[in-house]
C-alpha atoms as a PDB file:
ATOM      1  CA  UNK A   1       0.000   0.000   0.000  1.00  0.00           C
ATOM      2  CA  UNK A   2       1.281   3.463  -1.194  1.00  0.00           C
ATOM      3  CA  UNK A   3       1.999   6.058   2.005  1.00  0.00           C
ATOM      4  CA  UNK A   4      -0.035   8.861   0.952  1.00  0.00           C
ATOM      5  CA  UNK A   5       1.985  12.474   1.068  1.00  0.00           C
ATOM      6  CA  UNK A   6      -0.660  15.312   2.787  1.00  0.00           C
ATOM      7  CA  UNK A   7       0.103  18.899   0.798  1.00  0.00           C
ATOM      8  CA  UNK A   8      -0.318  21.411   3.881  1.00  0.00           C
ATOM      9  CA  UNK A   9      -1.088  24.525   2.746  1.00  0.00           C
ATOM     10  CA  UNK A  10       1.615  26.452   4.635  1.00  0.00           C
ATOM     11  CA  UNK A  11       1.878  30.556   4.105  1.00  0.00           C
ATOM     12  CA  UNK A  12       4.289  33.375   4.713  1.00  0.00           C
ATOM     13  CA  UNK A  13       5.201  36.649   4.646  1.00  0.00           C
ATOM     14  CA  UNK A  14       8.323  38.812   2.767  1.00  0.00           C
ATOM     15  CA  UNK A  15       9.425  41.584   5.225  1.00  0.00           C
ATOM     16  CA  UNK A  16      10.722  44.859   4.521  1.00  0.00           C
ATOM     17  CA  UNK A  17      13.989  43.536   4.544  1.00  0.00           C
ATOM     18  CA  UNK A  18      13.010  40.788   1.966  1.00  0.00           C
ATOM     19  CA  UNK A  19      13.581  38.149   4.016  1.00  0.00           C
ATOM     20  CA  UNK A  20      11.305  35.044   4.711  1.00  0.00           C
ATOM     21  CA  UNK A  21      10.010  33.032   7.658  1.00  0.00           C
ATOM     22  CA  UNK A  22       9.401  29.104   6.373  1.00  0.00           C
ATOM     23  CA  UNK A  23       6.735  26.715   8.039  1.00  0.00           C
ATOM     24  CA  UNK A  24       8.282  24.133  10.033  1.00  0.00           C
ATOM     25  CA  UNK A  25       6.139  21.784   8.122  1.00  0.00           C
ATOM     26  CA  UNK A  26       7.476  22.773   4.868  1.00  0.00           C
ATOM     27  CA  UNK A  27      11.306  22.341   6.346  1.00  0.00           C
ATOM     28  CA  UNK A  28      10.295  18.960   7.254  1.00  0.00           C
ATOM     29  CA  UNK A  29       8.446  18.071   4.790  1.00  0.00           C
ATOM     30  CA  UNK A  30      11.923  18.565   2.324  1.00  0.00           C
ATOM     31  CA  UNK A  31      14.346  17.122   5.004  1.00  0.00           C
ATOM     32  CA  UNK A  32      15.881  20.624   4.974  1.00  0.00           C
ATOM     33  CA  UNK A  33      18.142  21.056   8.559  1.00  0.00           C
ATOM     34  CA  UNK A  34      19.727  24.497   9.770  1.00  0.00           C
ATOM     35  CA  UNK A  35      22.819  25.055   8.469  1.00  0.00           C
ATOM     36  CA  UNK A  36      21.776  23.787   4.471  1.00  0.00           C
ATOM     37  CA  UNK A  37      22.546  25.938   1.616  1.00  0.00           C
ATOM     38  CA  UNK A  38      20.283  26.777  -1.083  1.00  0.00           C
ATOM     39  CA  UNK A  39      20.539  27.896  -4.561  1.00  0.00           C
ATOM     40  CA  UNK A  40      17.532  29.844  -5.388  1.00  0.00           C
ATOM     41  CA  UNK A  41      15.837  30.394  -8.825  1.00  0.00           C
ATOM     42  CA  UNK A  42      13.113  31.459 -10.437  1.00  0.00           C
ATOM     43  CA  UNK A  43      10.409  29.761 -12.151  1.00  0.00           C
ATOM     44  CA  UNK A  44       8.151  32.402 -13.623  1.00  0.00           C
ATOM     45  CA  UNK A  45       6.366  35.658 -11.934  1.00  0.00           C
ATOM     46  CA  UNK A  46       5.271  34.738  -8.201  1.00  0.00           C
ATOM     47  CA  UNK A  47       7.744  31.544  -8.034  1.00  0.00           C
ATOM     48  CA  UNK A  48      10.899  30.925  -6.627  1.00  0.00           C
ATOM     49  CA  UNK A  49      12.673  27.745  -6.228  1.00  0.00           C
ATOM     50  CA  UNK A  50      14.666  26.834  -3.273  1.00  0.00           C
ATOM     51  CA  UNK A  51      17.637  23.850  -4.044  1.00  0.00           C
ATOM     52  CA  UNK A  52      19.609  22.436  -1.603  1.00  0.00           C
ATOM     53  CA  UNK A  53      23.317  23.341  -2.535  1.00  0.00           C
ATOM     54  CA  UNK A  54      25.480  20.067  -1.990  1.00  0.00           C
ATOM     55  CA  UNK A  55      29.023  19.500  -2.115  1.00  0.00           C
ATOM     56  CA  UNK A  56      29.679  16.962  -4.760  1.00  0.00           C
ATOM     57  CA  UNK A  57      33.071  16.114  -3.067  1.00  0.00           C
ATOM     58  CA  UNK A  58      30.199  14.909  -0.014  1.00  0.00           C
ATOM     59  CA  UNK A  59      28.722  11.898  -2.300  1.00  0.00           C
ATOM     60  CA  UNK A  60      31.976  10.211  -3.084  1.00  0.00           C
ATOM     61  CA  UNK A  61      33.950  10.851   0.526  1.00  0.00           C
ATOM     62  CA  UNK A  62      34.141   7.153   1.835  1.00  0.00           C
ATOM     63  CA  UNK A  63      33.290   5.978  -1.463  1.00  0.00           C
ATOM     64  CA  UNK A  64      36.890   4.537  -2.359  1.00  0.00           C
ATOM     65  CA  UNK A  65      38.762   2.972   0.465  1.00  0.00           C
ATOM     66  CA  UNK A  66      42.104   3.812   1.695  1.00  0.00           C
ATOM     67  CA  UNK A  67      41.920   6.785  -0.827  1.00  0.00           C
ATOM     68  CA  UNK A  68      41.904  10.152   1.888  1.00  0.00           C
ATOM     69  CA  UNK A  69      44.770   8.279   4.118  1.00  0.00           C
ATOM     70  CA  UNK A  70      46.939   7.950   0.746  1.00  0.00           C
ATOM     71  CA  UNK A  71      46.570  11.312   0.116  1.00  0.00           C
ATOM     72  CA  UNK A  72      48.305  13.733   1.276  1.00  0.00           C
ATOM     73  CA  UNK A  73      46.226  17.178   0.682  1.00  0.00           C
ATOM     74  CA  UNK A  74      47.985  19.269   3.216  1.00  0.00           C
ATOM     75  CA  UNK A  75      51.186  18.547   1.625  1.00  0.00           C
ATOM     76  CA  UNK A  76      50.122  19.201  -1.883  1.00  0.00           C
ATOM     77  CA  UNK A  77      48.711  22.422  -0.843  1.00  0.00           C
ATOM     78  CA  UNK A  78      51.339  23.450   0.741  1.00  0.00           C
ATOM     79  CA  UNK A  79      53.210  22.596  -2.362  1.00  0.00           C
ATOM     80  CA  UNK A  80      51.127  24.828  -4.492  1.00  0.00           C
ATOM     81  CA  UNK A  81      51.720  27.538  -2.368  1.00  0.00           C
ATOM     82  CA  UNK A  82      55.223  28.111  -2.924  1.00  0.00           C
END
């Protein structure tokens, strides 16, 4: 059986200092936690998108054993640097 997904009609307000005050629901809802980063864009007149910025380093850290303790990133940094 198929979990039905309840659309809350959840409202808000731009302030005079254009900033905005999202529903808990709605941050919930989109598994969005403090601290995220979003990429916003439009999508016609009246609609704005909000997109969860990720690091695409983040989806393959772990993926490849043995890889981050071969590496020595300080080093080469510091190597660039001179």
């Amino acid at each position: 059986m198929e979990k039905k997904v309840r659309k809350r009609r959840c409202t808000t307000k731009l302030s005079s200092k254009n900033q905005v005050t999202l529903p808990v629901a709605a941050l919930r809802a989109a598994r969005v936690e403090p601290g995220d980063e979003f990429r916003v864009e439009v999508d016609g007149e009246g609609r704005l998108l909000l997109i969860r910025q990720t690091d695409p380093l983040d989806e393959v850290i772990g993926a490849f054993p043995g890889l981050s303790a071969a590496a020595d990133l300080e080093g080469e940094r510091d190597a660039w640097q001179q």
